[in-house]
N, C-alpha and C. Protein backbone atom coordinates (compact mmCIF):
# COMPACT_ATOMS: atom_id res chain seq x y z
N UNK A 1 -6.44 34.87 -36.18
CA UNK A 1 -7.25 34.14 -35.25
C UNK A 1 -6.76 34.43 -33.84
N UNK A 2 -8.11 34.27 -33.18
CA UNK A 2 -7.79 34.66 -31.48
C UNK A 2 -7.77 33.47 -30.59
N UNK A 3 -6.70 33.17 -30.09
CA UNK A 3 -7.58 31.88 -28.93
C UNK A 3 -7.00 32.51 -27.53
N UNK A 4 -7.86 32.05 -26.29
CA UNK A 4 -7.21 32.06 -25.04
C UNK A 4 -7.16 31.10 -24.11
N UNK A 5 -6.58 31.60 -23.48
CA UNK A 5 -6.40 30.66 -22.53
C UNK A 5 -6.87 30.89 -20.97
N UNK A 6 -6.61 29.88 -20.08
CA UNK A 6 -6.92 30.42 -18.96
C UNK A 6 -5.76 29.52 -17.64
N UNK A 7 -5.28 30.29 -17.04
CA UNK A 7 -4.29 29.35 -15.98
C UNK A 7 -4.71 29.98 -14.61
N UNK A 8 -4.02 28.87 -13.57
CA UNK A 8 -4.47 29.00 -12.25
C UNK A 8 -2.93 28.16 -11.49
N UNK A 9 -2.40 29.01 -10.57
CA UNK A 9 -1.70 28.34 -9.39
C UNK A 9 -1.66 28.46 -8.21
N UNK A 10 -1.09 27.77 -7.40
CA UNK A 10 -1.34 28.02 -6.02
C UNK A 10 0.49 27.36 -5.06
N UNK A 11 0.44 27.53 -4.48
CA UNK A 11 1.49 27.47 -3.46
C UNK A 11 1.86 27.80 -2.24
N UNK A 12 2.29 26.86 -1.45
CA UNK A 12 1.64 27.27 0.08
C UNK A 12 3.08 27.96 0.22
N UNK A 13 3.42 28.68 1.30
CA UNK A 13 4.32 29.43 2.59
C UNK A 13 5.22 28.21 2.63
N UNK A 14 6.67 29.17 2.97
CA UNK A 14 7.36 28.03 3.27
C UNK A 14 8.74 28.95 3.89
N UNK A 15 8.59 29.00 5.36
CA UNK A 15 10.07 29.83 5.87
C UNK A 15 10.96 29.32 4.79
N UNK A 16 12.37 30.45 4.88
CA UNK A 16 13.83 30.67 4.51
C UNK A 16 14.12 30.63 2.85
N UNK A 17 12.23 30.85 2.46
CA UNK A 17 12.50 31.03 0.61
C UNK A 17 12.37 32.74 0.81
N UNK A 18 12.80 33.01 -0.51
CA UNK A 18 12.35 34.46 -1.00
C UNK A 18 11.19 34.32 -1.65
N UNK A 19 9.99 35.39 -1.71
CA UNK A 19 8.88 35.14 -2.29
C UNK A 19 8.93 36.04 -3.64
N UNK A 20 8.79 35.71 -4.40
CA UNK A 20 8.85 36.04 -6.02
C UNK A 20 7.04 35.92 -6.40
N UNK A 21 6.85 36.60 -7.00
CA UNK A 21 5.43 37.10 -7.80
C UNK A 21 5.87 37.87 -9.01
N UNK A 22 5.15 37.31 -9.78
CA UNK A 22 5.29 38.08 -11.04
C UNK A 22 6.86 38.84 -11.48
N UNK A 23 7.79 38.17 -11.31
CA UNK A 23 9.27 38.17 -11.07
C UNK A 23 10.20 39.26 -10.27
N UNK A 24 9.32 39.25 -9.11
CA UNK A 24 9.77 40.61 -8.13
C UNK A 24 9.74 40.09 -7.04
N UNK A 25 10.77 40.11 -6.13
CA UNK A 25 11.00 39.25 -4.93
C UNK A 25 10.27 40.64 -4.35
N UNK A 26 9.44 40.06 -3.08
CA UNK A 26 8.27 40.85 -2.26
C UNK A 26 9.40 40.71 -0.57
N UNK A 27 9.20 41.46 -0.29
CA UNK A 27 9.84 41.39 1.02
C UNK A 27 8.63 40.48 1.80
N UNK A 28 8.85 39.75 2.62
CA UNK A 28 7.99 39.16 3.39
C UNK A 28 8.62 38.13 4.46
N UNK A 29 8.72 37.53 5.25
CA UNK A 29 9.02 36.75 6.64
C UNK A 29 9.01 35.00 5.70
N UNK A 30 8.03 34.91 4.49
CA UNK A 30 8.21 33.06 4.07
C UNK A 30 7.84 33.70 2.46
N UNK A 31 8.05 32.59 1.82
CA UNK A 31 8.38 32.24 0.68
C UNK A 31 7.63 31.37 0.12
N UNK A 32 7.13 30.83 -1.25
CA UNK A 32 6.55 29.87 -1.77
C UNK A 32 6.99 29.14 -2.02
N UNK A 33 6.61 27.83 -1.38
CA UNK A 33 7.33 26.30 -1.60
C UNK A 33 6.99 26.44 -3.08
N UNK A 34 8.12 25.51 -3.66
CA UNK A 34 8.09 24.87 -5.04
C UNK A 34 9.47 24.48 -5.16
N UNK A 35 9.44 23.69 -6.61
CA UNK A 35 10.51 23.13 -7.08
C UNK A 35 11.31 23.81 -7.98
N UNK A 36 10.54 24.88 -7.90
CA UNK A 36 11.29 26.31 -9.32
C UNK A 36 11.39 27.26 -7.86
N UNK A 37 11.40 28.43 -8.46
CA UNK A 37 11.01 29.67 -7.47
C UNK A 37 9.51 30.04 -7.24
N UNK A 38 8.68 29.09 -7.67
CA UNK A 38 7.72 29.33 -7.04
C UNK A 38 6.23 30.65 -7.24
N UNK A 39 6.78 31.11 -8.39
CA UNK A 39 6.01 32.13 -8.36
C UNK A 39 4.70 31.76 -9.30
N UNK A 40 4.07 31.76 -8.34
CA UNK A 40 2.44 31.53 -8.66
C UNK A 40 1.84 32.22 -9.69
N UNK A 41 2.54 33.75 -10.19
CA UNK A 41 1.44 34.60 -10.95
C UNK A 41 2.22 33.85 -12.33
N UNK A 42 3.60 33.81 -12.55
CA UNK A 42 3.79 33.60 -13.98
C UNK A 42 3.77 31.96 -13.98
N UNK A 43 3.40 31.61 -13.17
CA UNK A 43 2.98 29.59 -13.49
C UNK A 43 1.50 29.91 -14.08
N UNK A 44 1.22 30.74 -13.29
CA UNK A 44 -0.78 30.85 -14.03
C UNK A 44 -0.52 31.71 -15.44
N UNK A 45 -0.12 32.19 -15.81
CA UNK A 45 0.11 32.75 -16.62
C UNK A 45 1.18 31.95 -18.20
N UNK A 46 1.73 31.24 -17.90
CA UNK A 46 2.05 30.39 -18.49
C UNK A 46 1.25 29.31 -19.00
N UNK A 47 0.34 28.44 -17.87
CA UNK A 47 -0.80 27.67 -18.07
C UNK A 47 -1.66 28.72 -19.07
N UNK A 48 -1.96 29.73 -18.87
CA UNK A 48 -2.42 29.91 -19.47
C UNK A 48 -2.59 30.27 -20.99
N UNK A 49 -1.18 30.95 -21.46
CA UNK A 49 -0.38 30.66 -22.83
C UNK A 49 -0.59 29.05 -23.35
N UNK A 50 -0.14 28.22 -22.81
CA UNK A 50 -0.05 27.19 -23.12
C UNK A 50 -1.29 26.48 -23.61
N UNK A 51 -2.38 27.07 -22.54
CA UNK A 51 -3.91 26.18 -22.87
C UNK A 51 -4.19 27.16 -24.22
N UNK A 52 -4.02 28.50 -24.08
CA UNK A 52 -4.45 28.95 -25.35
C UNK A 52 -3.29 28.70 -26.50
N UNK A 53 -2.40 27.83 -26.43
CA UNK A 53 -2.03 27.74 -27.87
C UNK A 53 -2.11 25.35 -27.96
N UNK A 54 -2.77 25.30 -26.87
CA UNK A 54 -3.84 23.85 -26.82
C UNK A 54 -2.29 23.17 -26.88
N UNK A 55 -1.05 23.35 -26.11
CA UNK A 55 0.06 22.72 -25.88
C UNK A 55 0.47 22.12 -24.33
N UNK A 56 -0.92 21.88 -23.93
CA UNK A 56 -0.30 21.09 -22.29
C UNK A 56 -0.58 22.50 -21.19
N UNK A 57 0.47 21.92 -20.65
CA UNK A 57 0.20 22.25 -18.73
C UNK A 57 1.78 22.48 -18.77
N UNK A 58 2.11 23.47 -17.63
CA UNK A 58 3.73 23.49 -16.76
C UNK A 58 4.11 22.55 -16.56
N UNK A 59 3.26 21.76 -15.65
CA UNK A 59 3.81 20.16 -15.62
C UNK A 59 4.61 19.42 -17.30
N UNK A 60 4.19 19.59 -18.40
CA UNK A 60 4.17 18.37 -19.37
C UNK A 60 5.49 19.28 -19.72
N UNK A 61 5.70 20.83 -19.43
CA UNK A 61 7.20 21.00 -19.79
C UNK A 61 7.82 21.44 -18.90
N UNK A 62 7.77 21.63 -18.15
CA UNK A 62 8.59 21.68 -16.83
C UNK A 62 8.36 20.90 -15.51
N UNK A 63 8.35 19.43 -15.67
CA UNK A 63 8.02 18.65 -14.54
C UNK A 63 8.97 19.09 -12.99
N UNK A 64 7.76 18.61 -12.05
CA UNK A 64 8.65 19.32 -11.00
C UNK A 64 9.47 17.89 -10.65
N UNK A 65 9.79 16.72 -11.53
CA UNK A 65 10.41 15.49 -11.06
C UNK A 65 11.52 15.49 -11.79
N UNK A 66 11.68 16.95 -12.65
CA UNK A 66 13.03 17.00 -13.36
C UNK A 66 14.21 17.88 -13.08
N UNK A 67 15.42 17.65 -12.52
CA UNK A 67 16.46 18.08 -11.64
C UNK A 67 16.94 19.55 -12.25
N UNK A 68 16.86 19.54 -13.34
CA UNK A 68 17.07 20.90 -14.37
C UNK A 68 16.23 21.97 -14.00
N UNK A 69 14.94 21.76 -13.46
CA UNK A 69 13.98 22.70 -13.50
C UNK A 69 13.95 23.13 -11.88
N UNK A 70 15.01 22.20 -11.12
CA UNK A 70 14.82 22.45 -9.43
C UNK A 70 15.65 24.09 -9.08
N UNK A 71 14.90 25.21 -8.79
CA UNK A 71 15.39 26.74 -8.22
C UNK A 71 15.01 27.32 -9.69
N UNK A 72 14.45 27.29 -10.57
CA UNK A 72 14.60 27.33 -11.82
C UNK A 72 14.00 28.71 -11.89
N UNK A 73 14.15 30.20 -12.52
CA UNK A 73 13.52 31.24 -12.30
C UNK A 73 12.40 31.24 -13.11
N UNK A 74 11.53 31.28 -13.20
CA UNK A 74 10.01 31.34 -13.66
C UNK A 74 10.15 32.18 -14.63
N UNK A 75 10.60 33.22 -14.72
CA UNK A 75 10.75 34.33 -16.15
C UNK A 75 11.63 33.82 -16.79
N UNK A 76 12.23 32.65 -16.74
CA UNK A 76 12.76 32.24 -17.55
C UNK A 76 12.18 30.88 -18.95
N UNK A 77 11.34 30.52 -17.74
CA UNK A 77 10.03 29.62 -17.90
C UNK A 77 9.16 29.80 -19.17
N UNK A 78 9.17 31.27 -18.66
CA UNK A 78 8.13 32.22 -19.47
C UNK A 78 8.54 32.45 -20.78
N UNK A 79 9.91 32.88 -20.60
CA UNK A 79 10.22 32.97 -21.84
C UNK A 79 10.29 31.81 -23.37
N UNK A 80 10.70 30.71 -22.30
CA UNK A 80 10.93 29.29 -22.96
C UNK A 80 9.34 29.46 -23.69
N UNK A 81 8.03 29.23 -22.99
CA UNK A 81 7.35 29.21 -23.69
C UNK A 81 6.36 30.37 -24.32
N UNK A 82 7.28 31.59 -24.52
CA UNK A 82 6.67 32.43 -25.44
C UNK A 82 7.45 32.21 -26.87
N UNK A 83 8.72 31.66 -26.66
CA UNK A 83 9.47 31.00 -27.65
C UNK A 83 8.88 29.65 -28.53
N UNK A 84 8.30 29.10 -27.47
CA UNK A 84 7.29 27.84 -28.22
C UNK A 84 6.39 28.65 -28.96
N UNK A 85 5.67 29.08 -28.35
CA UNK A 85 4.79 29.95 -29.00
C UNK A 85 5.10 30.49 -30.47
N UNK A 86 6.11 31.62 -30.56
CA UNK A 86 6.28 31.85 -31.91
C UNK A 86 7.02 30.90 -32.55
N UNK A 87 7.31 29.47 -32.28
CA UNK A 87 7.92 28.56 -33.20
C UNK A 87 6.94 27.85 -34.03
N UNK A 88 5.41 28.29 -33.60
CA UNK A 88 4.42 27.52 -34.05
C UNK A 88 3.64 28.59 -34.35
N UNK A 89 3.95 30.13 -35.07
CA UNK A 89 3.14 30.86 -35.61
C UNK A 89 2.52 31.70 -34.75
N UNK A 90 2.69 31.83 -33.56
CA UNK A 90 1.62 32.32 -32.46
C UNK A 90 2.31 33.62 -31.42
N UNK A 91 1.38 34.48 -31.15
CA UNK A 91 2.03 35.54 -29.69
C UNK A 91 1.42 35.74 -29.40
N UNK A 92 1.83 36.29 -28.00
CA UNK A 92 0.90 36.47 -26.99
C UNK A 92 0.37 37.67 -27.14
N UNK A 93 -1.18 38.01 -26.86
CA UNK A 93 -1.91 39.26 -27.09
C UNK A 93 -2.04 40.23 -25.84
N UNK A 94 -2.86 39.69 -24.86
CA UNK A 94 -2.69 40.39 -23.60
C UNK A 94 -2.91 39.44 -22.94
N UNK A 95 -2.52 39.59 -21.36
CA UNK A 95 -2.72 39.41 -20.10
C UNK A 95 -3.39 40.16 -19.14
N UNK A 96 -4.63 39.16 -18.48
CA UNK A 96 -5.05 39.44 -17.36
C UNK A 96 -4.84 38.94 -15.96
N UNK A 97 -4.65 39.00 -14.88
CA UNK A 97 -4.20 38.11 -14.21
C UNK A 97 -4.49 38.71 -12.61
N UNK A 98 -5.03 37.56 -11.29
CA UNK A 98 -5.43 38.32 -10.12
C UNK A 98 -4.16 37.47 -9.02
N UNK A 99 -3.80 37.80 -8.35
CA UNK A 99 -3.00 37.58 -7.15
C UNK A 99 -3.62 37.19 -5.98
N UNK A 100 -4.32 36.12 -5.35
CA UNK A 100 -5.00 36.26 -4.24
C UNK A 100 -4.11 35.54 -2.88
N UNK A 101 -3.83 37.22 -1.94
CA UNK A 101 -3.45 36.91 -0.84
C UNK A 101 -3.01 37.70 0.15
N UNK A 102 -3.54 37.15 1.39
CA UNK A 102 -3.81 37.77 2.45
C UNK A 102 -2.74 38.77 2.79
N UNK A 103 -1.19 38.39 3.18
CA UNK A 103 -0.65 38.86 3.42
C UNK A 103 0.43 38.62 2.13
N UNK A 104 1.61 39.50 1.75
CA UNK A 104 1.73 40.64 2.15
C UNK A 104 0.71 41.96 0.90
N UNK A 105 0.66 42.55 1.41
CA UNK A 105 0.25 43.94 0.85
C UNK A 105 0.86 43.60 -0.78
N UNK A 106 -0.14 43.59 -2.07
CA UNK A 106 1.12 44.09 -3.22
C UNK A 106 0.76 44.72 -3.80
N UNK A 107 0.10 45.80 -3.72
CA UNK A 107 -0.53 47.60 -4.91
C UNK A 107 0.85 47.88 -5.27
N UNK A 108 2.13 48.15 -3.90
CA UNK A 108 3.01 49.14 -4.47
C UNK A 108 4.04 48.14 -5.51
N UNK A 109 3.70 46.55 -5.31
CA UNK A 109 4.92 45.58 -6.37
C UNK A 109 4.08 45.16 -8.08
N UNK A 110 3.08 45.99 -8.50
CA UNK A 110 2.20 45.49 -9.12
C UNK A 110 2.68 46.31 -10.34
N UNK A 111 2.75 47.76 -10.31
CA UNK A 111 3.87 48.12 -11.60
C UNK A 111 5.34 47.84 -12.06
N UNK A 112 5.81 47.09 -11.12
CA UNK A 112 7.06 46.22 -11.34
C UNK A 112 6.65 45.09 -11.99
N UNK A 113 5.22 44.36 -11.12
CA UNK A 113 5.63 43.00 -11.98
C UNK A 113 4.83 43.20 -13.71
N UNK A 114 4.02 44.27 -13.97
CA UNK A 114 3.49 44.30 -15.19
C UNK A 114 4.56 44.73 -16.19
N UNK A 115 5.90 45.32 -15.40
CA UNK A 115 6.93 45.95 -16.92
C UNK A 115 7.79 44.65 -16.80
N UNK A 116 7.99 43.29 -15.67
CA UNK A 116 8.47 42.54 -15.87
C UNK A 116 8.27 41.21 -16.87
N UNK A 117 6.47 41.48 -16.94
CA UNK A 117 5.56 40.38 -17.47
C UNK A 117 5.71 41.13 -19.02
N UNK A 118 5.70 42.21 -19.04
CA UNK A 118 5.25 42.78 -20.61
C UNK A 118 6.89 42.77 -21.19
N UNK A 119 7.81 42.89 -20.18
CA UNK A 119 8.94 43.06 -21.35
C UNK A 119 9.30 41.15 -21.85
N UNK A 120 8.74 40.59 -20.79
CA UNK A 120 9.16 38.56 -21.63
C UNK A 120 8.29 38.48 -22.48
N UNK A 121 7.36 38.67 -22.29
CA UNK A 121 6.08 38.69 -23.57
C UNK A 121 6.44 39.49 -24.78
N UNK A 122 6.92 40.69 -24.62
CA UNK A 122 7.17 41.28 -25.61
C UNK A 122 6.00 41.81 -26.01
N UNK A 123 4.91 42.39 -25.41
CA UNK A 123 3.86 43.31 -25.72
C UNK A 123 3.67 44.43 -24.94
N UNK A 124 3.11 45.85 -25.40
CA UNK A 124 2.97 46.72 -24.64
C UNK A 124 2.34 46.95 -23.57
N UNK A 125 2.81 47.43 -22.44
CA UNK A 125 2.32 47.35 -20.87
C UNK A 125 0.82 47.31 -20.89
N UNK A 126 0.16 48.36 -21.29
CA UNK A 126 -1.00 48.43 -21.23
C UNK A 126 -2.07 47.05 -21.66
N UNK A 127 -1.50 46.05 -22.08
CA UNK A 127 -1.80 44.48 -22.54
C UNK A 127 -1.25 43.87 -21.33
N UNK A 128 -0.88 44.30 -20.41
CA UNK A 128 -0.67 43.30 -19.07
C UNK A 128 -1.50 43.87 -17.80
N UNK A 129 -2.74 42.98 -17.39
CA UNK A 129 -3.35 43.68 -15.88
C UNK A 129 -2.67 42.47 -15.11
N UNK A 130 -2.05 43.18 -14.04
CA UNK A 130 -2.26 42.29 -12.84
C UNK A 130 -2.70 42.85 -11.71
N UNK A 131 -3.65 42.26 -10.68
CA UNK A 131 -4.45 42.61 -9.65
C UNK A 131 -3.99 41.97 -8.76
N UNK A 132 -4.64 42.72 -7.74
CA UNK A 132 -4.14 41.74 -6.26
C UNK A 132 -5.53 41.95 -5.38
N UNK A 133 -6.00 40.50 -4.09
CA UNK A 133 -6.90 40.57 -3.92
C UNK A 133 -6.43 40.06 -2.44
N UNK A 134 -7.24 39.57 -1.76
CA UNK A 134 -7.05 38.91 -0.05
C UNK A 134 -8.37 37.67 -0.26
N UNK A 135 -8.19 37.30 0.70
CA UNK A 135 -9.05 35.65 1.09
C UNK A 135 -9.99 36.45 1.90
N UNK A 136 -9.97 37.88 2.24
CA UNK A 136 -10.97 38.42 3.36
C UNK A 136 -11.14 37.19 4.35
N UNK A 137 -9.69 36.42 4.72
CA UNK A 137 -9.67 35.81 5.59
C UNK A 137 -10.45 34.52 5.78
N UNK A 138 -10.67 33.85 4.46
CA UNK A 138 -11.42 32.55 4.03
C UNK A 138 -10.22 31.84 3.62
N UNK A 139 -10.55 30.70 3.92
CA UNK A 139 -9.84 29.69 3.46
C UNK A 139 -8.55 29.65 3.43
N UNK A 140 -7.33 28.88 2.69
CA UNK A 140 -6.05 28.77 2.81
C UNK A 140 -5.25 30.25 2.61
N UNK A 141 -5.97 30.47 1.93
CA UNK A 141 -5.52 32.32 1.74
C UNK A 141 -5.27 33.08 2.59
N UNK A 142 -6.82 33.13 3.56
CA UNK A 142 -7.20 33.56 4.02
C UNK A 142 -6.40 33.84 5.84
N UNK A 143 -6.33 31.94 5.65
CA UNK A 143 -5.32 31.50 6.88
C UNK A 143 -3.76 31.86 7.07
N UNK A 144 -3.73 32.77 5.35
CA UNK A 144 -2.44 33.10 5.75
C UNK A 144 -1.49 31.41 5.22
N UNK A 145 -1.98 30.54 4.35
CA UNK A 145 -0.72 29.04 4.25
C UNK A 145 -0.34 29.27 3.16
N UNK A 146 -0.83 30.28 2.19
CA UNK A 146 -0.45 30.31 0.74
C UNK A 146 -0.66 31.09 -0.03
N UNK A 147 -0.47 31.01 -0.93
CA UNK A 147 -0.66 32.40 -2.50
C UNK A 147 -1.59 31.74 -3.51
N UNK A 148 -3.01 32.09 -4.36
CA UNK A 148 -3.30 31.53 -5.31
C UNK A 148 -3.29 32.53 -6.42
N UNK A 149 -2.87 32.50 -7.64
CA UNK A 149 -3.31 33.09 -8.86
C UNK A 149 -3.77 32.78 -10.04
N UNK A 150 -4.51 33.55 -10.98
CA UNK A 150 -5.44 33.28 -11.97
C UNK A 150 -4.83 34.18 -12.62
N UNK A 151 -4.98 33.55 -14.26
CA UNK A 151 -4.30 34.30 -15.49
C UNK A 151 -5.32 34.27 -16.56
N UNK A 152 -5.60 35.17 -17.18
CA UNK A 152 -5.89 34.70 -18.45
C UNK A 152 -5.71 35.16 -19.64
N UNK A 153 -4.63 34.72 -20.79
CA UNK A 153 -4.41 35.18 -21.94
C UNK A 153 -5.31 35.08 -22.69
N UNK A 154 -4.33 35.97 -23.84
CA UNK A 154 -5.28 35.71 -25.51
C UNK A 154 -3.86 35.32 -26.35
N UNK A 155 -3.80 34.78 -27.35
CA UNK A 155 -2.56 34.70 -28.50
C UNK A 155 -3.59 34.90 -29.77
N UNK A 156 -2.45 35.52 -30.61
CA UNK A 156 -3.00 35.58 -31.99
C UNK A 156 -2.26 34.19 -32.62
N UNK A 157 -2.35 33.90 -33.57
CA UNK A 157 -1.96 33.06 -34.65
C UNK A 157 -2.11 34.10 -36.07
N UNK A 158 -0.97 33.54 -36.83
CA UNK A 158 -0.12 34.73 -37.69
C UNK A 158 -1.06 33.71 -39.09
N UNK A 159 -1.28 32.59 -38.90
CA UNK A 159 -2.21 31.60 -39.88
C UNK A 159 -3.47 30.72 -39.16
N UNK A 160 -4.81 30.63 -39.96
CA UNK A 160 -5.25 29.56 -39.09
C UNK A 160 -4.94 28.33 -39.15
């Protein structure tokens, strides 16, 4: 059996962080606020594991009101719940996933973060897209206050 999922995050700018995407610090002038490191592509991407195996939200396992999870690296996140995942019969199939944001540039950080995303998952590269897009200067994106990304898995189940 196939199910998927679908996740979405967002996170505004925040001087004197490092900015992390898809577990590759991006050179850039600010950083994504959060209570982890912040990286928007594998929080959407997680949500989205999670909705496709119908187990909650980031929030319900990694609250940002819990002191353990404060600087917390996101690929580590990831891993925790690809581990849920096969404790309940299930893996992850592929990933799709878009990056939307203005600045900085990421074509040349985008084959880094797909051998970073495919080796926690544990599936072959070619089962991981990630894209990158701009706000064409609309909205919070657009303004340059933040990063949004969209994920969307598939998992198999090994039983129905």
């Amino acid at each position: 059996m196939i199910r998927v999922g679908v996740g979405y995050d967002v996170h505004r700018f925040e001087a004197g962080r490092k900015l992390i995407l898809g577990g590759v610090e991006i050179p850039h002038e600010k950083g994504l606020a959060g209570h982890s490191d912040a990286d928007a592509l594998i929080h959407a991407i997680i949500d989205a594991l999670l909705g496709a195996g119908a187990l909650g939200d980031i929030g319900a396992h990694f609250p940002d009101t819990d002191e353990a999870y404060r600087g917390a690296d996101s690929r580590e996140l990831l891993a925790r719940v690809v581990a849920l995942l096969e404790e309940r019969g299930m893996k992850p199939g592929n990933v799709d996933s878009v990056v939307v944001a203005q600045r900085p540039k990421l074509a040349t950080h985008i084959p880094e973060m797909r051998e970073v995303i495919s080796s926690i998952l544990g599936i072959p590269l070619d089962r991981v897209g990630v894209k990158a897009t701009t706000g064409e200067g609309l909205g919070f994106v657009g303004r340059e206050e933040g990063i949004a990304a969209h994920a969307v898995c598939t998992i198999s189940l090994e039983s129905p």
